[in-house]
Protein backbone atom coordinates (compact mmCIF):
# COMPACT_ATOMS: atom_id res chain seq x y z
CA UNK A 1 88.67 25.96 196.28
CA UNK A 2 85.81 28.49 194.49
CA UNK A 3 86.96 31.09 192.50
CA UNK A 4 86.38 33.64 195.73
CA UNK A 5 87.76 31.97 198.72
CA UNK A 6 90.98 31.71 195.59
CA UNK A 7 90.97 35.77 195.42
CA UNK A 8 90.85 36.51 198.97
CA UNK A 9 93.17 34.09 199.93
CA UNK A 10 95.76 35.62 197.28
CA UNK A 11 95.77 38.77 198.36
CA UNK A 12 97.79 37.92 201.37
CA UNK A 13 100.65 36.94 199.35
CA UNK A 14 102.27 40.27 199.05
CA UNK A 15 104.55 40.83 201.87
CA UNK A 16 102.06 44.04 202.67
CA UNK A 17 102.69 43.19 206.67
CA UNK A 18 102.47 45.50 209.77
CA UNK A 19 104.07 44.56 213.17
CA UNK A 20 101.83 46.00 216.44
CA UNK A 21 102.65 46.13 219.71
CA UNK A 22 100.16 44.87 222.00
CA UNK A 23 100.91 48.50 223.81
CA UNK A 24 99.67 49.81 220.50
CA UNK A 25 96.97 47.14 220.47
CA UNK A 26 95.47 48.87 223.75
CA UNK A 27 95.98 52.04 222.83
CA UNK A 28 94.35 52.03 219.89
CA UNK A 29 91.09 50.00 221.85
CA UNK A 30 91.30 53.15 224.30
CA UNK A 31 91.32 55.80 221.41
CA UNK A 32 88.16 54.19 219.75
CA UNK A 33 86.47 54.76 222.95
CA UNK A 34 87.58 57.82 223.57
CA UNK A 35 86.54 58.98 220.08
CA UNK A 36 82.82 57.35 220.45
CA UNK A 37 82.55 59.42 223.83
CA UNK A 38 83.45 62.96 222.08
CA UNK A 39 81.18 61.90 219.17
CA UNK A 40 78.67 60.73 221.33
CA UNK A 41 77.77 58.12 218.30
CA UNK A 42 76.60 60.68 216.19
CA UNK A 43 79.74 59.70 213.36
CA UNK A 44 80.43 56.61 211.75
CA UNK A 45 84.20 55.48 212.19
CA UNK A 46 83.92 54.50 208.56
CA UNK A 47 83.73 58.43 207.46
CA UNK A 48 86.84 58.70 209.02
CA UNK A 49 91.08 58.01 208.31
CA UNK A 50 93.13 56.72 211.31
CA UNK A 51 96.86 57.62 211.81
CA UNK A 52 99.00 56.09 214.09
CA UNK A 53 102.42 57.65 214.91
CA UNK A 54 105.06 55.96 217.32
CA UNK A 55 107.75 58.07 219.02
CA UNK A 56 111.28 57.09 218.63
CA UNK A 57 111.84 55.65 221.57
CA UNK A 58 108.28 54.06 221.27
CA UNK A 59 107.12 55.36 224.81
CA UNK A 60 103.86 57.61 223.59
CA UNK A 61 101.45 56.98 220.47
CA UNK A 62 99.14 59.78 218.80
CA UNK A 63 96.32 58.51 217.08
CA UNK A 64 94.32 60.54 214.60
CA UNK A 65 91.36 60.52 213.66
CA UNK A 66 90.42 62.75 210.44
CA UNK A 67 87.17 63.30 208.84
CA UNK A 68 87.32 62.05 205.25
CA UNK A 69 85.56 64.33 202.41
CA UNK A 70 81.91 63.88 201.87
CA UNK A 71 79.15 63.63 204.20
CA UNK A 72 81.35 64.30 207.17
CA UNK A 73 83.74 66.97 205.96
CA UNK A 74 82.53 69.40 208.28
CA UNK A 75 83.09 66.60 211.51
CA UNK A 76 85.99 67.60 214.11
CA UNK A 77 89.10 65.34 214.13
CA UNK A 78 91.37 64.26 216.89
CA UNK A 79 94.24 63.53 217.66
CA UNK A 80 94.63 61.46 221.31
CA UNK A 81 97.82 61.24 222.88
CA UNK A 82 98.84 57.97 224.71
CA UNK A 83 101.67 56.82 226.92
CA UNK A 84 102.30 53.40 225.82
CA UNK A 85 103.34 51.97 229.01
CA UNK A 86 99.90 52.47 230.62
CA UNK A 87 97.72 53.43 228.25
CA UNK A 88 97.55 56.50 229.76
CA UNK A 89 95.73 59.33 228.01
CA UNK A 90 97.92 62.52 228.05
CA UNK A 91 96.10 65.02 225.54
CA UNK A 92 93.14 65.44 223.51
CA UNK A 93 93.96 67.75 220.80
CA UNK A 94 90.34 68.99 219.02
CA UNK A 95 90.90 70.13 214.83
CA UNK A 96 88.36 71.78 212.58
């Protein structure tokens, strides 16, 4: 084994692990849509941080997306409110 397949291959020996839920999974396909249609491809997804928060009773998901600093600091973010069950979009909430 070379020396990099050896470092990439040990850096999933932590126990650094994240469950989804293929509800999630969808979600998250139809919020990266969503955000290239408000953009209209004039961002890079790469100048941005994603957040994902679950409700309790894991029936709606609001994923962010915020500008990082830089380049982009003056972009919009956006947070996109889902109902898990159907991947239904519920609210588009626009930030400065």
């Amino acid at each position: 084994m070379s020396y990099q397949e050896k470092v990439w291959r040990d850096a999933f020996k932590s126990d650094y692990l994240f469950e989804l839920d293929g509800s999630l999974l969808l979600a998250m396909a139809a919020a990266k849509k969503e955000f290239d249609h408000y953009l209209q491809n004039q961002s890079d997804l790469r100048n941005y941080t994603i957040w994902f928060n679950i409700s309790e009773n894991k029936e709606f998901a609001c994923i962010s997306f915020l500008p990082n600093q830089g380049e982009d600091k003056h972009d919009r973010g956006y947070d996109l409110y889902y109902r898990l069950e159907n991947t239904e979009l519920l609210e588009v909430v626009e930030m400065r």
